[in-house]
Every structure is written in C-alpha cells, then in structure tokens.
N, C-alpha and C. Protein backbone atom coordinates (compact mmCIF):
# COMPACT_ATOMS: atom_id res chain seq x y z
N UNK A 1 2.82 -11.08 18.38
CA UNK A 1 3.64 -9.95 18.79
C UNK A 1 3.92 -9.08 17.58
N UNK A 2 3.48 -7.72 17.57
CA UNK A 2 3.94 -6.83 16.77
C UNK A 2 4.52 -5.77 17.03
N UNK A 3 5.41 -5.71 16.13
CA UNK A 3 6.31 -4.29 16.54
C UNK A 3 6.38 -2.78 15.32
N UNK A 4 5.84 -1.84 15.53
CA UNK A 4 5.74 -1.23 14.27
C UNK A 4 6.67 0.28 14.84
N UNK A 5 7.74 0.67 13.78
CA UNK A 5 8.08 1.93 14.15
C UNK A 5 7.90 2.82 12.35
N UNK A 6 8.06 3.96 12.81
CA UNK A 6 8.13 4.79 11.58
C UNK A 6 8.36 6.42 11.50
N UNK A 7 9.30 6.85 10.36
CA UNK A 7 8.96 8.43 10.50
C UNK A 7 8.60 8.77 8.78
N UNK A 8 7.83 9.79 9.02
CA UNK A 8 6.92 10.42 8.21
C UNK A 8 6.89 11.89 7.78
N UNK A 9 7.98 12.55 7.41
CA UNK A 9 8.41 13.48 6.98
C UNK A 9 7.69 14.26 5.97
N UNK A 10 6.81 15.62 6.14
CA UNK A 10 6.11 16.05 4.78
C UNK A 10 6.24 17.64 5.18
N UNK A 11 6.72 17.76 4.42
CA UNK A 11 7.03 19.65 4.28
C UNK A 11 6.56 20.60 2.76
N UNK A 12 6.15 21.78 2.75
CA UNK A 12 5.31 22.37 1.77
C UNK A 12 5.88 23.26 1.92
N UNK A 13 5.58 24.31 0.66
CA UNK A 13 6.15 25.68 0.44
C UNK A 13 5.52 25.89 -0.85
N UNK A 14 5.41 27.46 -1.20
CA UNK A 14 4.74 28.27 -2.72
C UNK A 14 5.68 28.85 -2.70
N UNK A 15 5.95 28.53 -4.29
CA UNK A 15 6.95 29.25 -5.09
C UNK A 15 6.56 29.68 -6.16
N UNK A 16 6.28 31.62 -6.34
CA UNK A 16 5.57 31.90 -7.03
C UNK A 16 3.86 31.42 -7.09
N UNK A 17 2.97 31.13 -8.43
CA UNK A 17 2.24 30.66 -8.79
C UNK A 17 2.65 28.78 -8.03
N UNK A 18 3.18 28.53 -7.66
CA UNK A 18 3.01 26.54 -7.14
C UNK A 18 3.12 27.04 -6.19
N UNK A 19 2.51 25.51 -5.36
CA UNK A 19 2.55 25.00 -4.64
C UNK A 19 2.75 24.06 -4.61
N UNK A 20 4.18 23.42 -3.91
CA UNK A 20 5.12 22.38 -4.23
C UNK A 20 4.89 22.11 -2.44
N UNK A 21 4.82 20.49 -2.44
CA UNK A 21 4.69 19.50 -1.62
C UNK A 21 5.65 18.45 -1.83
N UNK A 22 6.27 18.08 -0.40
CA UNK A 22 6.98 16.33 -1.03
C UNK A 22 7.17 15.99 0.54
N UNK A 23 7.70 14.85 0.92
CA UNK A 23 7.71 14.23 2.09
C UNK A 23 7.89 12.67 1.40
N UNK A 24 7.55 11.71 2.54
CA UNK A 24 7.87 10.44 2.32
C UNK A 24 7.36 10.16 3.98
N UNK A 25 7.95 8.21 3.92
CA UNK A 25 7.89 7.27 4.94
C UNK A 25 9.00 6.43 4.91
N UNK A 26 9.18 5.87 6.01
CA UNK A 26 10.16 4.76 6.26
C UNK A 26 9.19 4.00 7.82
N UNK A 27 8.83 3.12 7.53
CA UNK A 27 8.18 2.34 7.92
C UNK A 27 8.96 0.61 8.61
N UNK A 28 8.99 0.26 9.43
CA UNK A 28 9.27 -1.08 9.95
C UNK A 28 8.45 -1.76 10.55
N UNK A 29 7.95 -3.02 10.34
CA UNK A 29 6.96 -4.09 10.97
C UNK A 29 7.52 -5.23 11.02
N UNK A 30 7.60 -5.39 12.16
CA UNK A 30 8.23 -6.86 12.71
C UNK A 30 7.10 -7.65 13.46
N UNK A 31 7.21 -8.81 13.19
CA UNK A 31 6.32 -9.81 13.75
C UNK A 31 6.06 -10.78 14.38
N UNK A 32 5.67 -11.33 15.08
CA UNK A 32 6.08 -12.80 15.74
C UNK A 32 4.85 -14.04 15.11
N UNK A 33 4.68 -14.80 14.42
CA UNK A 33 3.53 -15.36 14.25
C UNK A 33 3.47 -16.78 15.06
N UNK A 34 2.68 -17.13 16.13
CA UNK A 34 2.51 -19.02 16.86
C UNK A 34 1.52 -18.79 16.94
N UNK A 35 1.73 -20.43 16.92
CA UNK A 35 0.12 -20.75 17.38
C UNK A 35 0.54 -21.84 18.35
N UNK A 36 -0.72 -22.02 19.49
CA UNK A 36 -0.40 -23.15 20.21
C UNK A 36 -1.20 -24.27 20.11
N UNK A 37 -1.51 -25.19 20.45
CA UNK A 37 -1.80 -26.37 20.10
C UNK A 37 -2.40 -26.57 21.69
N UNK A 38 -3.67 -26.18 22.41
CA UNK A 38 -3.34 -25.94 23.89
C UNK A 38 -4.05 -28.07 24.02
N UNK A 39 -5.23 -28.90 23.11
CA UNK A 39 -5.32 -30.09 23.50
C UNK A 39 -6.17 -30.54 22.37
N UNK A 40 -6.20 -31.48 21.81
CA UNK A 40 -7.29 -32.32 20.96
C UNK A 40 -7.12 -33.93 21.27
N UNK A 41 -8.30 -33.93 20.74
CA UNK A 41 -8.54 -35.78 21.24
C UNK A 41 -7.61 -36.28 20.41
N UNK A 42 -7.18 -36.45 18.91
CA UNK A 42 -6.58 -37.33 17.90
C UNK A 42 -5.56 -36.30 17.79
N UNK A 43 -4.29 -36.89 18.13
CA UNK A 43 -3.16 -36.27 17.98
C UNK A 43 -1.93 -37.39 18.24
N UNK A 44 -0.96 -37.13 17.04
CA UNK A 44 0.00 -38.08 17.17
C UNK A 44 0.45 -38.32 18.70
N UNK A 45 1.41 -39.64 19.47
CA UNK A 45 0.73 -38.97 20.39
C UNK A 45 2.79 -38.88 21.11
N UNK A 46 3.44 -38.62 20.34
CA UNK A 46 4.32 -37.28 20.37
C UNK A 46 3.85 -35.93 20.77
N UNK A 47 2.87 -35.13 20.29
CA UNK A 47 2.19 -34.33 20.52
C UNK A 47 1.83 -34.05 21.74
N UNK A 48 2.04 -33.42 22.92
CA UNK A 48 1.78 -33.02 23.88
C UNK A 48 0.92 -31.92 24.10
N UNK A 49 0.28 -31.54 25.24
CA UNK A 49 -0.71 -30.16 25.24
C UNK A 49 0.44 -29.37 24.93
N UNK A 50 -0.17 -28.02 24.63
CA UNK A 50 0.61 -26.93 24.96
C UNK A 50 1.78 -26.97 23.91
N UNK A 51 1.15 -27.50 22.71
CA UNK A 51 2.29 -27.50 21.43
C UNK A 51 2.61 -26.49 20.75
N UNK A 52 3.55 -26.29 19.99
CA UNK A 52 3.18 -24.87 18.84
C UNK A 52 3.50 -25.86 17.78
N UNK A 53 2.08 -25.39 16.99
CA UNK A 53 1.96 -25.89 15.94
C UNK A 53 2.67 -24.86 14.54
N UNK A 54 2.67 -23.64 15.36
CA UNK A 54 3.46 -22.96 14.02
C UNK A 54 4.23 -21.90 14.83
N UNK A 55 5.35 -21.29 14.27
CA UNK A 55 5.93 -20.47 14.74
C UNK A 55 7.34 -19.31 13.79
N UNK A 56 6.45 -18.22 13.94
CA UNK A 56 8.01 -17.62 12.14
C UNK A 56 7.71 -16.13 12.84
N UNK A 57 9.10 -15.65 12.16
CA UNK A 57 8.73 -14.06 12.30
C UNK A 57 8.89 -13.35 10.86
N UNK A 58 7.82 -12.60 10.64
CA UNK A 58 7.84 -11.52 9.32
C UNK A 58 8.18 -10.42 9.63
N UNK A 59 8.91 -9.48 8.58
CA UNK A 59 9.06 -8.82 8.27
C UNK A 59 8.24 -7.48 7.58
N UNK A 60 8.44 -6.14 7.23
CA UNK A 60 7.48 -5.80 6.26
C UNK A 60 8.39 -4.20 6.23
N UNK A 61 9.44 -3.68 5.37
CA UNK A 61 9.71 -2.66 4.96
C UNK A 61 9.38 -1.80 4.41
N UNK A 62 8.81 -0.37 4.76
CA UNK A 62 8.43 0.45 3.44
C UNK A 62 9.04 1.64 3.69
N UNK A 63 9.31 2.40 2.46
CA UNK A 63 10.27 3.65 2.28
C UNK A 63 9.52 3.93 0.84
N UNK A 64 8.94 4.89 0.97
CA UNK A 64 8.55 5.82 -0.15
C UNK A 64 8.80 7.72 -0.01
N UNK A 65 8.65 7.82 -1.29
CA UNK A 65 8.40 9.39 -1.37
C UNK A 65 7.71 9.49 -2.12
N UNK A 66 6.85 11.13 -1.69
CA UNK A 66 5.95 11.95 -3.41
C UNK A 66 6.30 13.34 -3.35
N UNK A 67 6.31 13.52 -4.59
CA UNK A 67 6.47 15.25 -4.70
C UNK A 67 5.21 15.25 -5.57
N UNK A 68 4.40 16.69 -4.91
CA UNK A 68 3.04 17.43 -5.65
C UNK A 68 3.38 18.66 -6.04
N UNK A 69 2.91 19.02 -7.19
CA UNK A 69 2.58 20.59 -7.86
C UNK A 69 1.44 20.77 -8.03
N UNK A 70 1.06 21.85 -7.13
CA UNK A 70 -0.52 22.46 -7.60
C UNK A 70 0.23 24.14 -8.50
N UNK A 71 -0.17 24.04 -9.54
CA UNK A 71 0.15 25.42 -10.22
C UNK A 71 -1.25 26.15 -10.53
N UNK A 72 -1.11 27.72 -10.26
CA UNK A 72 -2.25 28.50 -10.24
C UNK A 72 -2.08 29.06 -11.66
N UNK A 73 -2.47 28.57 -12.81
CA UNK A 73 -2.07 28.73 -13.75
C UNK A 73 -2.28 29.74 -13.87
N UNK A 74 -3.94 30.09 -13.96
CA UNK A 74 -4.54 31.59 -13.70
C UNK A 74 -5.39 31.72 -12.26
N UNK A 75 -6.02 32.71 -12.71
CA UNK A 75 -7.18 32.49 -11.73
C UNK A 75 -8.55 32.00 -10.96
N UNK A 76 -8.29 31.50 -13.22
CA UNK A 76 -9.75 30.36 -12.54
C UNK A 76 -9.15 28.65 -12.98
N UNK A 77 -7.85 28.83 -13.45
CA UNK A 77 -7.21 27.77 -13.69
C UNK A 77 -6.15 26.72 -12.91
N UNK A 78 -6.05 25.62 -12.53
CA UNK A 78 -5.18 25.05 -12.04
C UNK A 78 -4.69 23.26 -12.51
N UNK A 79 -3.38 23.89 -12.22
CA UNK A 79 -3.54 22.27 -13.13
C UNK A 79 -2.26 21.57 -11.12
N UNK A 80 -2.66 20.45 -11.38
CA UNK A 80 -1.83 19.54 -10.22
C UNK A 80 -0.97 18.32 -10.95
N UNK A 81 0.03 18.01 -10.07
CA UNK A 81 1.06 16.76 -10.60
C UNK A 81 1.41 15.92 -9.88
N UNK A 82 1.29 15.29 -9.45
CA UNK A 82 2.62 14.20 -8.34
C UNK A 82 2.78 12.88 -8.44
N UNK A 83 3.73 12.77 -8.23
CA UNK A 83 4.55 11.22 -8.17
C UNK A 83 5.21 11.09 -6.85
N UNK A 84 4.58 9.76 -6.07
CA UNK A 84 5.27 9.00 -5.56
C UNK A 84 6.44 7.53 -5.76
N UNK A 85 6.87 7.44 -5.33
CA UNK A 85 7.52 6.14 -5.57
C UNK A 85 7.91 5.34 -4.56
N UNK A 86 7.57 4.06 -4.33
CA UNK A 86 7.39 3.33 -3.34
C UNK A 86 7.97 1.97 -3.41
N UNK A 87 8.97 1.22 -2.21
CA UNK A 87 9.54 0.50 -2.25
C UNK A 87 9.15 -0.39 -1.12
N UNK A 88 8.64 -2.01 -1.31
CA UNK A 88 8.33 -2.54 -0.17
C UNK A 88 8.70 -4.15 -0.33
N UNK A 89 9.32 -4.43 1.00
CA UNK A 89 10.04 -5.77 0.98
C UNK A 89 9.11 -6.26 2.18
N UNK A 90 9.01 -7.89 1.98
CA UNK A 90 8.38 -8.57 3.00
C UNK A 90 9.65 -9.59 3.20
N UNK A 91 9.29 -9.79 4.44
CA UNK A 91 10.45 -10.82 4.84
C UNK A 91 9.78 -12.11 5.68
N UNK A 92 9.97 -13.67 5.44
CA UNK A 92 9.98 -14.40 6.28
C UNK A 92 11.28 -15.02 6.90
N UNK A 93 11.58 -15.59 8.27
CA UNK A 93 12.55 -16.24 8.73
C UNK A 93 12.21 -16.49 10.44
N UNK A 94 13.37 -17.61 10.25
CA UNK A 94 13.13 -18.27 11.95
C UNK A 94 11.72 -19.23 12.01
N UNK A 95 11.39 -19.73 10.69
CA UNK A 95 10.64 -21.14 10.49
C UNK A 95 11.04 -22.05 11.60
N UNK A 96 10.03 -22.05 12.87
CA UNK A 96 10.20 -23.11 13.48
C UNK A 96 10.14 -24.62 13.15
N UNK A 97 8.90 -24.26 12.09
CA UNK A 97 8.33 -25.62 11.82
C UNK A 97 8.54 -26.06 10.18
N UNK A 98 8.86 -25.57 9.44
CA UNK A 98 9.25 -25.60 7.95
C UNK A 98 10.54 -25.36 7.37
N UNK A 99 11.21 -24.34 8.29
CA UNK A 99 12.60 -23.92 8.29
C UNK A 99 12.41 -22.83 6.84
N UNK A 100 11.15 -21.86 6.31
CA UNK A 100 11.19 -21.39 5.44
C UNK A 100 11.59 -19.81 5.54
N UNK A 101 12.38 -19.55 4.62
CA UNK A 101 13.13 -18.20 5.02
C UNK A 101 13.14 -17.75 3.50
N UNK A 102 12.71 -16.48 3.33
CA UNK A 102 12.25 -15.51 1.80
C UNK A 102 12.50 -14.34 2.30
N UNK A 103 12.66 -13.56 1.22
CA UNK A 103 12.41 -11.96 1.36
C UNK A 103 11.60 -11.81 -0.54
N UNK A 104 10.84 -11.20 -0.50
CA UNK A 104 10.11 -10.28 -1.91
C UNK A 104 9.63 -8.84 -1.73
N UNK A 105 10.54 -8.46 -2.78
CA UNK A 105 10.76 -6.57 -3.10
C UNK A 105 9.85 -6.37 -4.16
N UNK A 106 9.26 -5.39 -4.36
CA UNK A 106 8.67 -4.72 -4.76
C UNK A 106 8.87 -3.09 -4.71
N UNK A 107 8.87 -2.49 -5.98
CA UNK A 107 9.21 -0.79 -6.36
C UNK A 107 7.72 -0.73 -7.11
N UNK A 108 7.20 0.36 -6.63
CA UNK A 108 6.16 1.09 -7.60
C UNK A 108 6.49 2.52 -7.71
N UNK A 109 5.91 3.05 -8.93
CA UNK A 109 6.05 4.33 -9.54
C UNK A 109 4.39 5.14 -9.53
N UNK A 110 4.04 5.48 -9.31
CA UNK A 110 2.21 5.96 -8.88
C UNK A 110 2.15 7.59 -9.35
N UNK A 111 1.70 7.58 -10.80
CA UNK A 111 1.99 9.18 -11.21
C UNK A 111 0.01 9.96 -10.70
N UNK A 112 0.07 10.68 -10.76
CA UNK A 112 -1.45 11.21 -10.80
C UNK A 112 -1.15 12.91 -11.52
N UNK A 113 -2.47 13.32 -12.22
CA UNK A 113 -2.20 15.01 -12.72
C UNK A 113 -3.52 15.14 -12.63
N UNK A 114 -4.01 16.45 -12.43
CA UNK A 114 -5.42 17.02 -12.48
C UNK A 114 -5.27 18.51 -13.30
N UNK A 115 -6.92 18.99 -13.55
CA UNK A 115 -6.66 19.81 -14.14
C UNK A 115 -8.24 20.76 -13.32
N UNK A 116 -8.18 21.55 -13.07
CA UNK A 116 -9.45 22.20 -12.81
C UNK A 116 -9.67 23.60 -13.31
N UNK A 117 -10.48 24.15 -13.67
CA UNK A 117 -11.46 25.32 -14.06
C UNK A 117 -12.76 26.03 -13.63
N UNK A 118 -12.53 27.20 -13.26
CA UNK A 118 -13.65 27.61 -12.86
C UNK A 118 -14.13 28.40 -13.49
N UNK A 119 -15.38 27.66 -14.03
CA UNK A 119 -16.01 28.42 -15.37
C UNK A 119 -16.69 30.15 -14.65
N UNK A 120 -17.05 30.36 -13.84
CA UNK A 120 -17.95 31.31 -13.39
C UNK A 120 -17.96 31.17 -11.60
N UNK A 121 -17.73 31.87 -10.98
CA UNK A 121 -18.06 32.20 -9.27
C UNK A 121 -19.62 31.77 -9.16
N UNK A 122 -19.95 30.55 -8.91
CA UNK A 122 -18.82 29.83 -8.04
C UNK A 122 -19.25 28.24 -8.86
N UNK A 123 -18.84 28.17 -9.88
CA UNK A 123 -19.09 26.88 -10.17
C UNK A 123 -17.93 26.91 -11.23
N UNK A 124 -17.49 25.79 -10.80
CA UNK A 124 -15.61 25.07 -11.05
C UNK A 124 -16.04 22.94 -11.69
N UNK A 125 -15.55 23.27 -12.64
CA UNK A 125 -15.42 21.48 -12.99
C UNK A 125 -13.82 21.38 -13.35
N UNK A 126 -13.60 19.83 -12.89
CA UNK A 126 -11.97 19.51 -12.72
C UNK A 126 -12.25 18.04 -12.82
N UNK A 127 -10.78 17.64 -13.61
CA UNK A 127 -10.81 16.39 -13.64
C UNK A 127 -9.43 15.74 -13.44
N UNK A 128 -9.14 14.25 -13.43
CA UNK A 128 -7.97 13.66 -12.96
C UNK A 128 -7.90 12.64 -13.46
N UNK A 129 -6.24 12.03 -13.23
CA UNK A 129 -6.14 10.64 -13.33
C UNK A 129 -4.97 10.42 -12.66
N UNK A 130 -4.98 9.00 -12.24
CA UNK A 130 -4.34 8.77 -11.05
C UNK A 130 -3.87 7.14 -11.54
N UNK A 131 -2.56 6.88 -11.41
CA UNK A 131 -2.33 5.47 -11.07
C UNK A 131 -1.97 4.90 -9.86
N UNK A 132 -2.36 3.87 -9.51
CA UNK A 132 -2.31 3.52 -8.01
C UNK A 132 -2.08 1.79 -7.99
N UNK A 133 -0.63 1.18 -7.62
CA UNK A 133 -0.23 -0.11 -6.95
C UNK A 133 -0.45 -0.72 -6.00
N UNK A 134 -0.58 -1.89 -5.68
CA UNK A 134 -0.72 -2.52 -3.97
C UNK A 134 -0.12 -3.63 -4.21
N UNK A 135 0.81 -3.81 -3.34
CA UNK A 135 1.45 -5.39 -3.32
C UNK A 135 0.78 -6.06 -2.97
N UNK A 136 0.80 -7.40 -2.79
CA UNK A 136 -0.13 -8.55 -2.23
C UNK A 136 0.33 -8.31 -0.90
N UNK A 137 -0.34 -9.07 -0.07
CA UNK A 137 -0.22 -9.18 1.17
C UNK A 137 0.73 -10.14 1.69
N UNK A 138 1.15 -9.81 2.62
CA UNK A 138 2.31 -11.23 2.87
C UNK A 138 1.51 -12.32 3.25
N UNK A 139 0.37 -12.25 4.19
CA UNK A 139 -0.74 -13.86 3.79
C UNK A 139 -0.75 -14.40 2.27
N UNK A 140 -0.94 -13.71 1.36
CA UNK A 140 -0.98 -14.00 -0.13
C UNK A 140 0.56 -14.44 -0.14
N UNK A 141 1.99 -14.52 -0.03
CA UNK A 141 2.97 -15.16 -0.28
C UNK A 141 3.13 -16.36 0.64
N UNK A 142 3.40 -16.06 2.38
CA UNK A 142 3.24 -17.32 2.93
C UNK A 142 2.07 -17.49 4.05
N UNK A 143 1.88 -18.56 4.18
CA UNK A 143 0.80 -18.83 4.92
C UNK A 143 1.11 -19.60 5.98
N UNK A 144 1.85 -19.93 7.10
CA UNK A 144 2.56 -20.81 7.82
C UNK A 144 1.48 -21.36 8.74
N UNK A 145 0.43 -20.93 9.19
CA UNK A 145 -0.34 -21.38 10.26
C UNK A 145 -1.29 -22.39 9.85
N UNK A 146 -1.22 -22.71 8.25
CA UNK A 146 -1.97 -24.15 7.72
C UNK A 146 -1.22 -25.52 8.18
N UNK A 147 -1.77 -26.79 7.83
CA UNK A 147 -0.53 -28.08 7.93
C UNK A 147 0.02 -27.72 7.24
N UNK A 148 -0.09 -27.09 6.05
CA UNK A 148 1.37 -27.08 4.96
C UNK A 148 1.05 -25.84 4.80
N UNK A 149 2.21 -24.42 4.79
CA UNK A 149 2.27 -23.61 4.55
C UNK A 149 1.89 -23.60 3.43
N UNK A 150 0.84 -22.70 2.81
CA UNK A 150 0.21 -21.71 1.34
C UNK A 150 1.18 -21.09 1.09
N UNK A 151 1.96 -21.53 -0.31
CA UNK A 151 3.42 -20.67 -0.67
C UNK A 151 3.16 -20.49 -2.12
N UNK A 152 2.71 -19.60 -2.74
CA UNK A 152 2.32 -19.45 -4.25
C UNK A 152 3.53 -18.79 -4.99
N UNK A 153 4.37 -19.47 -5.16
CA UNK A 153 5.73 -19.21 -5.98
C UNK A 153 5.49 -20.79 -6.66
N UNK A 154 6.19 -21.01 -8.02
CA UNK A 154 6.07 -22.12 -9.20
C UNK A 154 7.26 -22.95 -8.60
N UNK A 155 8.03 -22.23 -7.73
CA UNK A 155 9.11 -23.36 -7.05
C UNK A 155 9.03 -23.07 -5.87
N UNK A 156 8.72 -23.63 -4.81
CA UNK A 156 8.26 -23.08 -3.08
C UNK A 156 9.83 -23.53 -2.69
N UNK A 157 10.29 -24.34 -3.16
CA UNK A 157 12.04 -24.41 -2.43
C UNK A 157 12.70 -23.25 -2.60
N UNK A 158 12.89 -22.91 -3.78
CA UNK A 158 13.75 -21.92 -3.86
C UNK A 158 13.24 -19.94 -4.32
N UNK A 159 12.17 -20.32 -4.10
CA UNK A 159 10.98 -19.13 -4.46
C UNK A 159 11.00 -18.61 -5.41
N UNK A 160 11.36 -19.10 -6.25
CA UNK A 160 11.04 -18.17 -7.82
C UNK A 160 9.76 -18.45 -8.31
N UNK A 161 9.42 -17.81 -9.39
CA UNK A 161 8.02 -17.45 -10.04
C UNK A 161 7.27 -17.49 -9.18
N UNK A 162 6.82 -15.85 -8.67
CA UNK A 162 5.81 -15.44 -8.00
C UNK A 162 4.53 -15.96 -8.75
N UNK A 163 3.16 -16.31 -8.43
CA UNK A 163 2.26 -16.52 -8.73
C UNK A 163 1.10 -15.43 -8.69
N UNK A 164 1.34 -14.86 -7.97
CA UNK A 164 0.38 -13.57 -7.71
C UNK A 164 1.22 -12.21 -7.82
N UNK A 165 0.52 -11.56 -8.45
CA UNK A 165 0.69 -10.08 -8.61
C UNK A 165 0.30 -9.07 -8.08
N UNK A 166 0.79 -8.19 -8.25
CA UNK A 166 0.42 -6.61 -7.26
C UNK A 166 -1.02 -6.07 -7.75
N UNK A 167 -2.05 -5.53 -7.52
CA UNK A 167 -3.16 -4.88 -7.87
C UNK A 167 -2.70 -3.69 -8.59
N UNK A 168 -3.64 -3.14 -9.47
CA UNK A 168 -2.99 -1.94 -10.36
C UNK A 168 -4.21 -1.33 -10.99
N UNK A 169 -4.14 0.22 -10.45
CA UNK A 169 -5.69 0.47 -10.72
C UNK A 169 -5.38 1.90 -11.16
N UNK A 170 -6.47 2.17 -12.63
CA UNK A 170 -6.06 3.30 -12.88
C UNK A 170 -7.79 4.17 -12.85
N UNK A 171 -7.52 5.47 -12.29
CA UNK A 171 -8.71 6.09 -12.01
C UNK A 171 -8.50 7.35 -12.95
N UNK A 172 -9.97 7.64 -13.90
CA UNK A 172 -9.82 8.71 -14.56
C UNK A 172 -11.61 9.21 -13.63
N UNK A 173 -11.51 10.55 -13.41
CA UNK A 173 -12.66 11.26 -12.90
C UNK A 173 -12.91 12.78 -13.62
N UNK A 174 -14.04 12.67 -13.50
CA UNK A 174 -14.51 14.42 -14.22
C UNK A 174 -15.55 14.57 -12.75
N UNK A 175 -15.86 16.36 -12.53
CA UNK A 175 -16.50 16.40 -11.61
C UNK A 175 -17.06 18.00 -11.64
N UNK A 176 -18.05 18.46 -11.02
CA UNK A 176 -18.29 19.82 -10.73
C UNK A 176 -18.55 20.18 -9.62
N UNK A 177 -17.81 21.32 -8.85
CA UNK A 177 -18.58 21.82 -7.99
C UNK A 177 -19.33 22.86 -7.96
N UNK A 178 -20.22 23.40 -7.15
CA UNK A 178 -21.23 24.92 -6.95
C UNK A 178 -21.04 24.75 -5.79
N UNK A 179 -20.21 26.35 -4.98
CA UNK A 179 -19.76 26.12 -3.94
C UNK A 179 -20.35 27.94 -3.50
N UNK A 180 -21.04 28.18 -2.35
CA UNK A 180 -21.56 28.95 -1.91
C UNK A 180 -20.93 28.99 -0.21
N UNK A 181 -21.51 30.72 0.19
CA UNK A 181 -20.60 30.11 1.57
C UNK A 181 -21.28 29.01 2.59
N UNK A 182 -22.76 29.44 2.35
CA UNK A 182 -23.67 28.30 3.08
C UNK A 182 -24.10 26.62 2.67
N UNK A 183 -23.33 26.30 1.49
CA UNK A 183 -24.30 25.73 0.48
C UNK A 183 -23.57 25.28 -0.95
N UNK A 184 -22.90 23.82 -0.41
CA UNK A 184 -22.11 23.16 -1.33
C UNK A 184 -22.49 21.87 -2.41
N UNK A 185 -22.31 21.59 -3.68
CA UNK A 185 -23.26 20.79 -4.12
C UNK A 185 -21.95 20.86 -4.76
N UNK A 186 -21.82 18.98 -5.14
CA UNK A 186 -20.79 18.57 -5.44
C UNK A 186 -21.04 17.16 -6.75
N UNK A 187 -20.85 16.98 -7.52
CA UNK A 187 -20.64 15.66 -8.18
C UNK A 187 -19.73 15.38 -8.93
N UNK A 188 -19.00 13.94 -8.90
CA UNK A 188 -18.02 13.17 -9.80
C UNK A 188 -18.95 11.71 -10.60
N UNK A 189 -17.88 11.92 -11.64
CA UNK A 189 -18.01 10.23 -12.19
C UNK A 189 -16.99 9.66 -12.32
N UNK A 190 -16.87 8.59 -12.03
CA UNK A 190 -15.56 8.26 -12.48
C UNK A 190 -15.52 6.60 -13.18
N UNK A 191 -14.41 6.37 -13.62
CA UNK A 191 -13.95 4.88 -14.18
C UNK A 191 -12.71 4.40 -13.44
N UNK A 192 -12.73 3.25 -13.21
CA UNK A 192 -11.46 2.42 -12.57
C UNK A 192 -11.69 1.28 -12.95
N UNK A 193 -10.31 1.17 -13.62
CA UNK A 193 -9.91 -0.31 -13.71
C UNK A 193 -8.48 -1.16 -13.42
C-alpha cells in the first residue's frame, strides 16, 4: 500500500538583465510493507497458511527549495546560478515482527553556475558545474522482508553509526553549439565524479 501526496510550487520573473526562478516541494510517502506466507512444506509448525511473515510502515519526507539566476550579462554573454537545498527524512514504525522503529534526516546543499558565450551567430560554447546529493534508499537502511532485517547502522538497537552514505557527484562540462534555424549540431564533454 502506497500513499503519495505533494505540492510543487515554481514561479519565474525578469528583472532587468535576470532571470530569476525559485519554487520548491513538499512531498509525503507513506507505506505499508507485508508479506504473506500463503504455504510451504517445512515450517515451524506454529506457522499456519496465510502467515505474515513481515509487516512495517515507512515513511519518506521531502521539502526542498532552489533559486536560479540566468543573467544576460551582454549579448553574447550569460552567466547562470542556483542553489537548491534539500531536506529528507525516512521513517520506520509499527514493526510487526521486530518491533523496529527509526527515523534518518538528511539536509543537502546542491550549488550549480554556468557560464556561456557566443563567439559569432550562431555558434555559442558554455560550460558548468554542478554539485549533486542522493540519500541512500530506505532499502539501503532497513530491510524487513529478510529473516533478519538488513539494518546497516554499527549499533542496530539503538541506530547510531550509519554505515552507508549519501552519493555525491560533482559534474564539470564544456560544450558547443552551431545552431541554425533548420540545423542544430551540438557537443559536450564532461567529467563526474
């Protein structure tokens, strides 16, 4: 059973030379996770058909914002800016079968700037860099539908020391275009790590 609601707010306006962007999310995911157990030959024999072998509900919060600047510096010049910032909590509780109940927060900061030029009508080269976060997945914290829940914290009782970390990737790109009205030819390179 999943339940997802959300609003998504993004509004724009030029002021002067910018163009200023910002908006955000607020996001809710609620979950139901079972499993049933519907018959197997070797089973304690407590165990009846029609068991649940697992049963929890997750959580999953997100609330972010970004603000962008595209500035027309000149006319064949532009430079861009934005930062988001992003806040996301996972939640477990209502362990049928483990009785395990967590919440883990997570804040990221995700800057990006570009810069572009257009050397001559109609050929423009621009380049960027961008930082970009991802939390783990809440499968990556708990895992309830194994015999023993997958719980990668250094103390699974009381959940401290996360074991896994967020992904973190930084992208630098250079690129050119030749842009005609019939007749677009485009290339980037880029690095990420």
């Amino acid at each position: 059973n999943n339940h997802q609601s959300g609003f998504q707010p993004r509004f724009s306006w030029t002021l002067g030379a910018h163009h200023l962007a910002f908006g955000g999310q607020v996001v809710s995911h609620r979950s139901r996770r079972w499993g049933e157990l519907i018959w197997a030959a070797a089973l304690p024999q407590e165990t009846g058909p029609n068991h649940t072998w697992y049963d929890y509900q997750g959580r999953k919060l997100i609330v972010n914002g970004f603000l962008r600047d595209s500035w027309s510096v000149s006319d064949r010049f532009t430079a861009t800016a934005s930062l988001q910032l992003a806040s996301i909590e996972y939640r477990i509780l209502h362990d049928q079968r483990f009785n395990t109940e967590f919440s883990e927060s997570y804040l990221f900061t995700m800057p990006s700037a570009g810069l572009s030029y257009q050397l001559f009508d109609p050929f423009r080269v621009w380049g960027s860099y961008s930082y970009v976060v991802r939390e783990p997945r809440l499968k990556d914290h708990y895992w309830g539908e194994t015999g023993y829940p997958v719980i990668r914290y250094d103390d699974p009782e009381t959940f401290d020391g996360l074991q896994i970390d967020p992904e973190r990737l930084h992208d630098i790109e250079l690129g050119a275009d030749w842009v005609r009205s019939n007749l677009a030819l485009r290339a980037n390179v880029y690095w990420m790590e």
